[in-house]
C-alpha atoms as a PDB file:
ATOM      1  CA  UNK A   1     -46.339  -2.131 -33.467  1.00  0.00           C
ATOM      2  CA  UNK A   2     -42.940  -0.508 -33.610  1.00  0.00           C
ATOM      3  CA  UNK A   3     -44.509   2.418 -31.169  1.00  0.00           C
ATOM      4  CA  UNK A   4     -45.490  -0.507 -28.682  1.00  0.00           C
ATOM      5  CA  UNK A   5     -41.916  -2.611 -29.013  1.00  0.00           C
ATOM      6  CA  UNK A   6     -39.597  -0.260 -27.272  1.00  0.00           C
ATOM      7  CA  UNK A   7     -42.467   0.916 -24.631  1.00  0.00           C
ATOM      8  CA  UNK A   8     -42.541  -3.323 -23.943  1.00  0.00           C
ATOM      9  CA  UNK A   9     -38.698  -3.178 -23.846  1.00  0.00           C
ATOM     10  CA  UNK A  10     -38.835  -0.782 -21.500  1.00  0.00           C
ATOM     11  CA  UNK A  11     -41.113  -2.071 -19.284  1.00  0.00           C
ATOM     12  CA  UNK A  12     -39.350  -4.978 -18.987  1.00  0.00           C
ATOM     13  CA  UNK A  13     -36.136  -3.635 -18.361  1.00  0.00           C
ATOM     14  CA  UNK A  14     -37.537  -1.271 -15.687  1.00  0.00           C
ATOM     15  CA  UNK A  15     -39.462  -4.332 -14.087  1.00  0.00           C
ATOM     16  CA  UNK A  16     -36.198  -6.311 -13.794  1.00  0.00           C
ATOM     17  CA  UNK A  17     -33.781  -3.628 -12.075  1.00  0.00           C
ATOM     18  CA  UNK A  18     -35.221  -3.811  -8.483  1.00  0.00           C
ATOM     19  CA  UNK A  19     -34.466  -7.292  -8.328  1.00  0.00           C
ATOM     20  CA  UNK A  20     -31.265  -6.829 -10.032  1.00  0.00           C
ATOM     21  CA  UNK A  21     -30.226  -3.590  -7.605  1.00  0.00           C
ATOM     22  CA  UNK A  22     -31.434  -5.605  -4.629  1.00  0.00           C
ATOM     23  CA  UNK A  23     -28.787  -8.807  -5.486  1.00  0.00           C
ATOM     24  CA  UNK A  24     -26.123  -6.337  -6.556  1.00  0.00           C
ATOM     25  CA  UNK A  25     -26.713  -4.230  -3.010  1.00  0.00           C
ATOM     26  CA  UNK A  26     -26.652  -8.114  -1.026  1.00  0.00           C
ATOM     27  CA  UNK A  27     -24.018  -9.028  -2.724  1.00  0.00           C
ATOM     28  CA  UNK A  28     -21.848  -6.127  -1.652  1.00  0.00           C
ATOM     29  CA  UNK A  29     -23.293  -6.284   1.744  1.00  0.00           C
ATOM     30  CA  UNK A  30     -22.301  -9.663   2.563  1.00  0.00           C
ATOM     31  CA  UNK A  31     -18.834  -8.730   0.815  1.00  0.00           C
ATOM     32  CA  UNK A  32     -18.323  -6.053   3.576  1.00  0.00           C
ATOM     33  CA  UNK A  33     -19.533  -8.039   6.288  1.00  0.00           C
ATOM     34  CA  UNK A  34     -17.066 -10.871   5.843  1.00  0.00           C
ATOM     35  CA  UNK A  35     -14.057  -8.149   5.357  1.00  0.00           C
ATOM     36  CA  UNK A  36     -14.910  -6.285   8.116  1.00  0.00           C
ATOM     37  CA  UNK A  37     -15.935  -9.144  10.389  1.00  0.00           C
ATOM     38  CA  UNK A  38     -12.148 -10.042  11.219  1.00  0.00           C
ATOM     39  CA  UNK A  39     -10.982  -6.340  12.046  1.00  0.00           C
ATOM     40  CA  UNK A  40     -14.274  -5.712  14.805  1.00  0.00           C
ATOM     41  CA  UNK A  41     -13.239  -8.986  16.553  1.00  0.00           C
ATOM     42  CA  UNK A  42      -9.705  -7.987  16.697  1.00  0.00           C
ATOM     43  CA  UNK A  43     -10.880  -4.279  17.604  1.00  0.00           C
ATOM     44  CA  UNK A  44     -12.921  -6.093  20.184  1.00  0.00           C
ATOM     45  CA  UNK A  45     -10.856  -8.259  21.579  1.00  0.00           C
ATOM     46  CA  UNK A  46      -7.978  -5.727  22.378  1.00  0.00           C
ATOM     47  CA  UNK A  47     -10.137  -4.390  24.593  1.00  0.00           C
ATOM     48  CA  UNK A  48     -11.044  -7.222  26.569  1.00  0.00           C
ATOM     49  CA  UNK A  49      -8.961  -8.335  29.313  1.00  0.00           C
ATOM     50  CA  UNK A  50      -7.187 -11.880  28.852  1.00  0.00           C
ATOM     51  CA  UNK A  51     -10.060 -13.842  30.567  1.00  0.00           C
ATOM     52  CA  UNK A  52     -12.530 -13.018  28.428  1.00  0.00           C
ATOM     53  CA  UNK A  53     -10.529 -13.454  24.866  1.00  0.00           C
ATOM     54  CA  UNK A  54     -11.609 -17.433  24.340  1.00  0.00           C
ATOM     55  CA  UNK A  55     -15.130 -16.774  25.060  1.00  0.00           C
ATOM     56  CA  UNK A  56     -17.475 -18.789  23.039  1.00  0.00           C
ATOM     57  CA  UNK A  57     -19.742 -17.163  21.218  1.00  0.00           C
ATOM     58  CA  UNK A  58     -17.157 -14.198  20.594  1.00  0.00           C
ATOM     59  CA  UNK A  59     -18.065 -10.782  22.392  1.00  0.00           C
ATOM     60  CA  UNK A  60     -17.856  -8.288  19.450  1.00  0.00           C
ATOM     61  CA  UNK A  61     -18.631  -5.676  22.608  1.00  0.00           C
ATOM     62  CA  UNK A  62     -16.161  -5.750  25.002  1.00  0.00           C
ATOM     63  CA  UNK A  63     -17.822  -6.506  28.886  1.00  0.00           C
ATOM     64  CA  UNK A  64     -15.718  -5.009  30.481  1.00  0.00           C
ATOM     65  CA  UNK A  65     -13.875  -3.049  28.616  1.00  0.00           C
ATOM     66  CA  UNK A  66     -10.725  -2.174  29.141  1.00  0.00           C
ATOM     67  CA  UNK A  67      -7.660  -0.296  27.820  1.00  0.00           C
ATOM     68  CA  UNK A  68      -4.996  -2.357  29.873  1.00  0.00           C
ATOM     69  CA  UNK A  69      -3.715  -4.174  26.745  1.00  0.00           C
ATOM     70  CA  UNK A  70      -2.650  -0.711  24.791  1.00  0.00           C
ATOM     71  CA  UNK A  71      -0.595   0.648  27.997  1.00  0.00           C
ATOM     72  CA  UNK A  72       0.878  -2.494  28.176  1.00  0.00           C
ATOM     73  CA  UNK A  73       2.048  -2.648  24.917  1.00  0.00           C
ATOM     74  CA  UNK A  74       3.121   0.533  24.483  1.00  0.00           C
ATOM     75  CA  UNK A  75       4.773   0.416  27.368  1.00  0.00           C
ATOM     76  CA  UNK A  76       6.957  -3.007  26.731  1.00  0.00           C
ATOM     77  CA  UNK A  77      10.251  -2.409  26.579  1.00  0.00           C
ATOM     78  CA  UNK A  78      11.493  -0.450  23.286  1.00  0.00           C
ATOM     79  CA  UNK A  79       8.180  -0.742  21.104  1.00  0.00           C
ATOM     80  CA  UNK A  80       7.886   3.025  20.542  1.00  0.00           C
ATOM     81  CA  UNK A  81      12.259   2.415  19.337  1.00  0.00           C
ATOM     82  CA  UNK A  82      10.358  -0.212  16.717  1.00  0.00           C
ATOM     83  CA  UNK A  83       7.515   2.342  15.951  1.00  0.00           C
ATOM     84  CA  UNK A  84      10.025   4.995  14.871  1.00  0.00           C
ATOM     85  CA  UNK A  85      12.254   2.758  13.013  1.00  0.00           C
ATOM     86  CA  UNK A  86       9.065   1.773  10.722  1.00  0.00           C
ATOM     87  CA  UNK A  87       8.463   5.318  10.249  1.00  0.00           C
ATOM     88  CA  UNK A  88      11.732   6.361   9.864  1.00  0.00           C
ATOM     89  CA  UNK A  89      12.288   3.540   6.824  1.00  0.00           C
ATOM     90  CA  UNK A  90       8.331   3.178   5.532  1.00  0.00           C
ATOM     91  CA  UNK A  91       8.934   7.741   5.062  1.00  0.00           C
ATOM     92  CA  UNK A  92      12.247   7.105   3.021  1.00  0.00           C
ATOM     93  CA  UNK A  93      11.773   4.273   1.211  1.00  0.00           C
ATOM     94  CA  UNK A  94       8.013   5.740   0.015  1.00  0.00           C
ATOM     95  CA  UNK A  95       9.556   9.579  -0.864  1.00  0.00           C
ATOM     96  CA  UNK A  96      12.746   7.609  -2.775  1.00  0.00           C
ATOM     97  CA  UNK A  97      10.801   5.307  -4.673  1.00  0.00           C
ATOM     98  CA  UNK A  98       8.310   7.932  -5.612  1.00  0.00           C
ATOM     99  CA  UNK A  99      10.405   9.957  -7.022  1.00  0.00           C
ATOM    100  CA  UNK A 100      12.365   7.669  -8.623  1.00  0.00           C
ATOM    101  CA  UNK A 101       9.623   6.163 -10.304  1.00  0.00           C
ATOM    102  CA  UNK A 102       8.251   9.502 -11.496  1.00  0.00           C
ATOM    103  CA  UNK A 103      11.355  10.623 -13.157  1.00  0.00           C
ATOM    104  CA  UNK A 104      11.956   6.763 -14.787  1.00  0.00           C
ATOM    105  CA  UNK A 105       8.187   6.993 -15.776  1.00  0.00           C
ATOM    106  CA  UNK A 106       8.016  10.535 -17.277  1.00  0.00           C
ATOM    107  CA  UNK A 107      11.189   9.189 -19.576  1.00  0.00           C
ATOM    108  CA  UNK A 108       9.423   6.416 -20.487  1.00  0.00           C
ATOM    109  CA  UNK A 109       6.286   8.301 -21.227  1.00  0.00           C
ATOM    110  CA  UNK A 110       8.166  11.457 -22.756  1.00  0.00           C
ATOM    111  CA  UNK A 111      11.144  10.282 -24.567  1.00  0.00           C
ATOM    112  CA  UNK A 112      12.290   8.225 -27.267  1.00  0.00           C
ATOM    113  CA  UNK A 113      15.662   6.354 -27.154  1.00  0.00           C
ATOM    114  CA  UNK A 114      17.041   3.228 -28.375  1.00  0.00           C
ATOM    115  CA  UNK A 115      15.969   0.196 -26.294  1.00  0.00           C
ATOM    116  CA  UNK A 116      12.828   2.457 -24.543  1.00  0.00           C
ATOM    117  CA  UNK A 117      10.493  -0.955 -25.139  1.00  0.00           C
ATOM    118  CA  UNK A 118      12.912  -3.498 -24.157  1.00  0.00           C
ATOM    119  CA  UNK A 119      13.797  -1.759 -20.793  1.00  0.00           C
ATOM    120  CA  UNK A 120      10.167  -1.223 -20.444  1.00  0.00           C
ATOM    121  CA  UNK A 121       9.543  -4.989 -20.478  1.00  0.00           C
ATOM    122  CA  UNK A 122      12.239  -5.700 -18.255  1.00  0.00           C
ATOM    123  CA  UNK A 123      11.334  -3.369 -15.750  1.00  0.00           C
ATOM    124  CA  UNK A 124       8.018  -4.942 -15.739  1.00  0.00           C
ATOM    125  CA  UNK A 125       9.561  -8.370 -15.819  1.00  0.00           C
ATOM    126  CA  UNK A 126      10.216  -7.989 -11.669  1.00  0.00           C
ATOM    127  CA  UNK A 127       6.436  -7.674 -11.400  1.00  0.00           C
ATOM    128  CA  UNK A 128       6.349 -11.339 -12.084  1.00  0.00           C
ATOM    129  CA  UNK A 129       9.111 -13.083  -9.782  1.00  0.00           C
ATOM    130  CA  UNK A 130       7.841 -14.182  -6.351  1.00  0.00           C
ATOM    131  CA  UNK A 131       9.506 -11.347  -3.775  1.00  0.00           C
ATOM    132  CA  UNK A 132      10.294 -15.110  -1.712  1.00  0.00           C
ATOM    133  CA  UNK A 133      12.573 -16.195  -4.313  1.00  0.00           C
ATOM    134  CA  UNK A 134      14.522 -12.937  -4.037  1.00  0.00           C
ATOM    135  CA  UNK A 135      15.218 -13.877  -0.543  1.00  0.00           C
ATOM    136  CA  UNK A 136      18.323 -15.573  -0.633  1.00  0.00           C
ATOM    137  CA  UNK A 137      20.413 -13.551  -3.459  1.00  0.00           C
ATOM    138  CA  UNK A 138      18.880  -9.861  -1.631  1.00  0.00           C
ATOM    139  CA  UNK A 139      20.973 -11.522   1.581  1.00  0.00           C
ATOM    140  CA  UNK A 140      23.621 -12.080  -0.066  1.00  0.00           C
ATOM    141  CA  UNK A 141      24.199  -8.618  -2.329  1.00  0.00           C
ATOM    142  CA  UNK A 142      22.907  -6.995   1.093  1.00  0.00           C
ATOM    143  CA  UNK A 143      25.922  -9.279   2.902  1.00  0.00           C
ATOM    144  CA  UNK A 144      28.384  -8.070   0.114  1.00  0.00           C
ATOM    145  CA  UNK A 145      27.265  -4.410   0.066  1.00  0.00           C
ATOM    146  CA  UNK A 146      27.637  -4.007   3.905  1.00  0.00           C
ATOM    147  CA  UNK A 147      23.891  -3.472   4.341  1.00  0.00           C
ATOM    148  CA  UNK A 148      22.978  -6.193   6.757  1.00  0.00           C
ATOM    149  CA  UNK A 149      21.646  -4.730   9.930  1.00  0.00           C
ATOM    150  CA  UNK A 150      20.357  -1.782   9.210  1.00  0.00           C
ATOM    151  CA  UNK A 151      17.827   0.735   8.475  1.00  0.00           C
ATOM    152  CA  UNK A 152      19.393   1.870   5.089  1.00  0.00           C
ATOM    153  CA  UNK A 153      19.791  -1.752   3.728  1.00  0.00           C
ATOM    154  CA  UNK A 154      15.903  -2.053   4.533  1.00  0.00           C
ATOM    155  CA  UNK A 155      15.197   1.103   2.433  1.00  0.00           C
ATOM    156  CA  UNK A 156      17.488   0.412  -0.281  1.00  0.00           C
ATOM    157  CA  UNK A 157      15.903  -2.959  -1.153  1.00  0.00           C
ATOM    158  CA  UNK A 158      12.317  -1.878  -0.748  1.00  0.00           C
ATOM    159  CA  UNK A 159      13.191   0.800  -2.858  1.00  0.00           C
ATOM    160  CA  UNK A 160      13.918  -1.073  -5.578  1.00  0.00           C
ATOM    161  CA  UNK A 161      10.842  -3.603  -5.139  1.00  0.00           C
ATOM    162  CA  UNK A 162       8.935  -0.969  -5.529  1.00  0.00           C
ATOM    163  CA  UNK A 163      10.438   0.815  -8.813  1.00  0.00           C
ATOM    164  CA  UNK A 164       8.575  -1.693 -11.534  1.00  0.00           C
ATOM    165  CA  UNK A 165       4.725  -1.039 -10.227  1.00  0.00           C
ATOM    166  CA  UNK A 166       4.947   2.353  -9.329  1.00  0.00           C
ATOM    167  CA  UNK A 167       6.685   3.149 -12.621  1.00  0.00           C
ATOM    168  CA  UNK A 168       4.002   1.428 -14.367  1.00  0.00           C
ATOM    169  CA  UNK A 169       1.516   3.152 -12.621  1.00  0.00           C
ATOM    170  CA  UNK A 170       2.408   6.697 -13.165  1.00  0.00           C
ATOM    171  CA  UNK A 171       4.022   5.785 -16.697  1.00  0.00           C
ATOM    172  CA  UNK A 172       0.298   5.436 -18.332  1.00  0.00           C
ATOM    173  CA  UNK A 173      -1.012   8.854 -16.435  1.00  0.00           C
ATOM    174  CA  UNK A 174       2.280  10.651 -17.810  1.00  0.00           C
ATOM    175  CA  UNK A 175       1.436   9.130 -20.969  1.00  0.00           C
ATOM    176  CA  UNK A 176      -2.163  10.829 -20.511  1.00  0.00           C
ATOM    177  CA  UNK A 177      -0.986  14.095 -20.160  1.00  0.00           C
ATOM    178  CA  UNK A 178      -1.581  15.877 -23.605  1.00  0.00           C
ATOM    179  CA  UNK A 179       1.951  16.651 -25.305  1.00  0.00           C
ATOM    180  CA  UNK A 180       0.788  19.864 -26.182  1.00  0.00           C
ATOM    181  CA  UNK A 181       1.166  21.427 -22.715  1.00  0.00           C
ATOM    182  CA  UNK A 182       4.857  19.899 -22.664  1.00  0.00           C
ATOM    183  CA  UNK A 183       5.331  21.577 -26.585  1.00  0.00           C
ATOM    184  CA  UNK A 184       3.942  24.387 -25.089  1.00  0.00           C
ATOM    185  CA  UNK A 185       6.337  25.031 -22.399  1.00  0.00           C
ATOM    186  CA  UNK A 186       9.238  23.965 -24.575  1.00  0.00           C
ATOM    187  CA  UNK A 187       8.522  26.758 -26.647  1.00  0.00           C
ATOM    188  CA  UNK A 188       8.470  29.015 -23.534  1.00  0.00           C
ATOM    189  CA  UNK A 189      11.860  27.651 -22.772  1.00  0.00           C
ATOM    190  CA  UNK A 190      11.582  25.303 -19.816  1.00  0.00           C
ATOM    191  CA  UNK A 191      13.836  22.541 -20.001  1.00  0.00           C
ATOM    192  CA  UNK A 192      13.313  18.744 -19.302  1.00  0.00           C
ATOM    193  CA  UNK A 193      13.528  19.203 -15.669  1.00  0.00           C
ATOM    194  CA  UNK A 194      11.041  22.008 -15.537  1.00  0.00           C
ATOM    195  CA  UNK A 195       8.614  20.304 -17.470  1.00  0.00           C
ATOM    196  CA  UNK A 196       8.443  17.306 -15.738  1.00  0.00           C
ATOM    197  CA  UNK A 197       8.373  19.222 -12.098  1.00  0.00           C
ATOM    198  CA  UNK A 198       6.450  21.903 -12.719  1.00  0.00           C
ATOM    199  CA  UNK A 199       3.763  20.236 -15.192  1.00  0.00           C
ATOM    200  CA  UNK A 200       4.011  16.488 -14.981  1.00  0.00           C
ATOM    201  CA  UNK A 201       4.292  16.374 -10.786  1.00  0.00           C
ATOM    202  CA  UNK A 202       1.219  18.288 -10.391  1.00  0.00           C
ATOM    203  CA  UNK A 203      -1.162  16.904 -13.111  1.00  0.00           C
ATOM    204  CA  UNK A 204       0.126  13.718 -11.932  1.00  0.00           C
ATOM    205  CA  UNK A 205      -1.320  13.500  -8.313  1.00  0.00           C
ATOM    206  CA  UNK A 206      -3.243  10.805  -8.545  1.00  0.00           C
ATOM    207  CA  UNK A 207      -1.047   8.261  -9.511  1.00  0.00           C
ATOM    208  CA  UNK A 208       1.942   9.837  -7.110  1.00  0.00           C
ATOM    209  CA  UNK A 209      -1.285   9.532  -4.581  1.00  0.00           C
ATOM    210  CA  UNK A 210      -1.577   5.318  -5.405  1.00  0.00           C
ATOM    211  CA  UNK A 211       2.644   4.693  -5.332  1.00  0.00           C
ATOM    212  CA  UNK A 212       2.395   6.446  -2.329  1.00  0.00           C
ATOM    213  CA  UNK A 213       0.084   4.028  -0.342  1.00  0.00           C
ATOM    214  CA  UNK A 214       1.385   1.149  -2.292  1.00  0.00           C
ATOM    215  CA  UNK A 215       5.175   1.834  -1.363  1.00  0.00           C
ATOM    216  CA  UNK A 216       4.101   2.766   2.343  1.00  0.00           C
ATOM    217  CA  UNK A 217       1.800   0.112   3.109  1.00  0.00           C
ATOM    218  CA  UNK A 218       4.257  -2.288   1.797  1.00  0.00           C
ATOM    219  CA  UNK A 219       7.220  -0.613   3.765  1.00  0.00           C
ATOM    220  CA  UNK A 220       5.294  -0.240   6.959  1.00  0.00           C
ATOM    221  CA  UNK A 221       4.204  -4.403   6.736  1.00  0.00           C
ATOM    222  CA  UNK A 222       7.529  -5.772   5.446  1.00  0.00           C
ATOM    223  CA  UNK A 223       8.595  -9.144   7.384  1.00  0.00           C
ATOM    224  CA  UNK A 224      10.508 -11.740   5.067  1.00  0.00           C
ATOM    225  CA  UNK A 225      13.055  -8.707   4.217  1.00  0.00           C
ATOM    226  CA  UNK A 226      13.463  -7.837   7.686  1.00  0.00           C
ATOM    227  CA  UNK A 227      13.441 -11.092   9.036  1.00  0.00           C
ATOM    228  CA  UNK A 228      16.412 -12.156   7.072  1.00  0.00           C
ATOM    229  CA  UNK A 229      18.645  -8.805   7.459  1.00  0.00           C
ATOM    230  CA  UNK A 230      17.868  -7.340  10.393  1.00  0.00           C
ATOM    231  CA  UNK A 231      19.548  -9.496  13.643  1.00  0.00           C
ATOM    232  CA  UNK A 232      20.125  -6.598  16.257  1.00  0.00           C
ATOM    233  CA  UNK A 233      16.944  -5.677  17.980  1.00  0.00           C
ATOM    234  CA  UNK A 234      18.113  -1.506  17.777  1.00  0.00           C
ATOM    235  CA  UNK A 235      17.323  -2.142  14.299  1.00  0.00           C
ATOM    236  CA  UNK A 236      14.084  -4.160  14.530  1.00  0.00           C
ATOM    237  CA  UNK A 237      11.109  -2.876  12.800  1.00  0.00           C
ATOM    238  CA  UNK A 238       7.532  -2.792  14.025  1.00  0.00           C
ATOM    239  CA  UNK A 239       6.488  -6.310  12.246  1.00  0.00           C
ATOM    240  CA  UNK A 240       9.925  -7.945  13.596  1.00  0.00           C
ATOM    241  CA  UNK A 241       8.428  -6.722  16.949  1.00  0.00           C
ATOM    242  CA  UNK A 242       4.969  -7.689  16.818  1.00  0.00           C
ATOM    243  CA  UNK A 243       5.763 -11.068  15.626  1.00  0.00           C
ATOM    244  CA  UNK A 244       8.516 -11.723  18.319  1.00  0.00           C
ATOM    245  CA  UNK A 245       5.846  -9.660  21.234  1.00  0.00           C
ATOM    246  CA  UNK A 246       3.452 -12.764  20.191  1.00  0.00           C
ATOM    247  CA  UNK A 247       6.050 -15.212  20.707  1.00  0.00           C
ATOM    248  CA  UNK A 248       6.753 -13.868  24.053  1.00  0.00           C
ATOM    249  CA  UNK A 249       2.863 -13.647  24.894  1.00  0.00           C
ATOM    250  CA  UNK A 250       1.579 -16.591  22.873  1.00  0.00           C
ATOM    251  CA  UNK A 251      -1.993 -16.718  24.482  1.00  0.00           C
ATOM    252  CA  UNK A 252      -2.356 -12.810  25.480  1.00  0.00           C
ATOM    253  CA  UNK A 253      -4.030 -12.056  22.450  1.00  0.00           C
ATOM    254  CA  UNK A 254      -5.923  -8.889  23.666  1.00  0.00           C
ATOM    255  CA  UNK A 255      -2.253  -7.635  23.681  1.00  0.00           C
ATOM    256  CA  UNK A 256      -1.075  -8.825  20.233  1.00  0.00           C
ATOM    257  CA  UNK A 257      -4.181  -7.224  19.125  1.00  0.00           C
ATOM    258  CA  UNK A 258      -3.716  -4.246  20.502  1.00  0.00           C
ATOM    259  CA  UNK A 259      -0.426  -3.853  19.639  1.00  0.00           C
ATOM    260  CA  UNK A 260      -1.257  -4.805  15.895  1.00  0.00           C
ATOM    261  CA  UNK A 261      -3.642  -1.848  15.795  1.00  0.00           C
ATOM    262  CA  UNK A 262      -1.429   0.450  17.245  1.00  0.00           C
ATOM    263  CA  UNK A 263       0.474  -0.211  14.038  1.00  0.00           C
ATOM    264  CA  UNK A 264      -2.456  -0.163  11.679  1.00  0.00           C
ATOM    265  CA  UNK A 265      -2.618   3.986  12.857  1.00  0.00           C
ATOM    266  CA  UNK A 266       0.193   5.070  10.299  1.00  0.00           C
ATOM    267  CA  UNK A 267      -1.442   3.292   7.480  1.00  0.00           C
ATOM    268  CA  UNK A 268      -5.038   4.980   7.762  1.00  0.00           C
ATOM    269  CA  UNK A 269      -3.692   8.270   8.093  1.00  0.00           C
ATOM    270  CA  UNK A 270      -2.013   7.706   5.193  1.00  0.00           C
ATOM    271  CA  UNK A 271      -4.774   5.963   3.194  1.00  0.00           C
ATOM    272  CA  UNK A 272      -7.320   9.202   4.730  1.00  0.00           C
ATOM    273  CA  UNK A 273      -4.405  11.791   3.251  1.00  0.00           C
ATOM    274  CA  UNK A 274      -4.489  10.737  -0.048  1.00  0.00           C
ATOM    275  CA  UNK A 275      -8.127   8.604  -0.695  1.00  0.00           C
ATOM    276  CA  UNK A 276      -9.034  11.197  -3.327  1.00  0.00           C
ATOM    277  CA  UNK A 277      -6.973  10.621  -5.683  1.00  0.00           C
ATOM    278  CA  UNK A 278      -6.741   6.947  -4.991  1.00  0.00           C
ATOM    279  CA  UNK A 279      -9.491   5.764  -7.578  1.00  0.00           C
ATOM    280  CA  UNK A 280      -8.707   8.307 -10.438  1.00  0.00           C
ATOM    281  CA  UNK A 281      -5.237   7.109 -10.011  1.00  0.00           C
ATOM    282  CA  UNK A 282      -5.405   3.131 -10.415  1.00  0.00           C
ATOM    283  CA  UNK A 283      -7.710   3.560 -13.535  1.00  0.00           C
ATOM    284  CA  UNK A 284      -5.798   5.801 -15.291  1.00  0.00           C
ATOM    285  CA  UNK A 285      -2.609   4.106 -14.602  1.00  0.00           C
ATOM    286  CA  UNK A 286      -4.214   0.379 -15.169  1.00  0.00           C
ATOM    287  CA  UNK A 287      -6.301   1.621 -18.679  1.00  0.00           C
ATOM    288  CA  UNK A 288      -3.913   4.247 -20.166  1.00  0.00           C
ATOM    289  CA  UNK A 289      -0.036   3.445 -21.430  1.00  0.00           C
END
């Protein structure tokens, strides 16, 4: 009888997981469709010319296709000037904040001082304001700080929205390094500085992999921020642009589209850069710490 019980238990078990496999598998499928559904039609429908865009049913393949709606939007007036503002403040804001980040998480995941838990908590007290009800008092330190209008107001307040997470993040994979190697060293005679550059930066790519995409995606997309500082169109960044290009072409949506994908580009490169370490970086910063 006790022979028999598990060979039952197995059978059972075994009997059960194609049905359960198949589920999980149409589960996920159906997931992927409905994500995925909204990008093809916009894919789609920047290649369709304007007469063809309110079609009903929707033409996920273009007939005719055509590639009139990327020339003309990179070709309106000052959109590459928009493109290579994004860049030029998405790049800064994500190397600053990186860094920063690292060095405040390495102290907190190195180091003990007096008020290390209380700081800690405060830090991670930002993660749970609303970024809208910053809105008003970022104007108004921006206003007093002479950083209205411009590129470097942009990066210094994304920048700091960007400090608590990431330093959370990288704080719990710091925190997973084993103290050893940093005894070790500190025998050898490296200093702070060395230890955290030489062995803390490159055990730590990973989690400098996830702040990276966080900070840039979050850069590159920005609106309320720039909406409310940024009034001169030199200093207009890509979403500022996009949003006021559909105001100016409220039914050409093959050209909205097209010029929204245009600006999805610097976000999969960076996403394709730095995928591997994407996964072993969120759980180890989300279940270590």
């Amino acid at each position: 009888m006790t022979a028999l019980a598990p060979r039952a238990s197995r059978r059972r078990r075994s009997a059960g997981w194609p049905a359960a496999t198949t589920l999980r598998y149409a589960a996920l499928i159906v997931g992927a469709i409905v994500m995925v559904t909204p990008f093809l039609y916009m894919l789609s429908t920047s290649f369709q010319s304007q007469a063809y865009v309110l079609t009903i049913p929707p033409q996920f393949i273009p007939n005719p296709a055509t590639t009139g709606n990327y020339t003309a939007a990179i070709g309106t007036e000052n959109f590459l000037l928009y493109f290579v503002n994004s860049l030029i403040v998405a790049v800064i804001s994500t190397a600053g904040s990186v860094l920063l980040s690292s060095m405040m998480a390495y102290s907190f995941a190195r180091f003990a001082f007096r008020g290390k838990e209380a700081i800690f908590r405060l830090l991670l007290a930002g993660l749970t304001i609303p970024a809208v009800m910053l809105l008003i008092p970022q104007f108004i330190l921006a206003r007093n700080l002479h950083l209205l209008d411009s590129l470097g107001g942009l990066i210094f307040f994304y920048i700091a929205g960007s400090l608590s997470l990431n330093t959370f993040l990288m704080r719990g994979f710091f925190a997973s390094i084993p103290g050893e190697l940093d005894q070790a060293m500190q025998v050898d005679g490296a200093n702070s500085w060395t230890r955290y550059w030489r062995l803390a930066i490159p055990l730590a790519k990973p989690a400098i992999a996830v702040a990276t995409i966080f900070t840039f995606l979050n850069s590159w997309d920005e609106y309320p921020i720039a909406l409310t500082m940024i009034n001169n169109s030199d200093n207009a960044t890509l979403p500022l642009a996009i949003a006021n290009f559909q105001g100016q072409h409220a039914t050409q949506w093959g050209l909205v589209f097209a010029a929204s994908l245009i600006a999805v580009i610097p976000v999969l490169i960076v996403f394709l850069v730095f995928q591997r370490y994407f996964v072993q970086g969120l759980t180890s910063g989300a279940v270590k710490g």
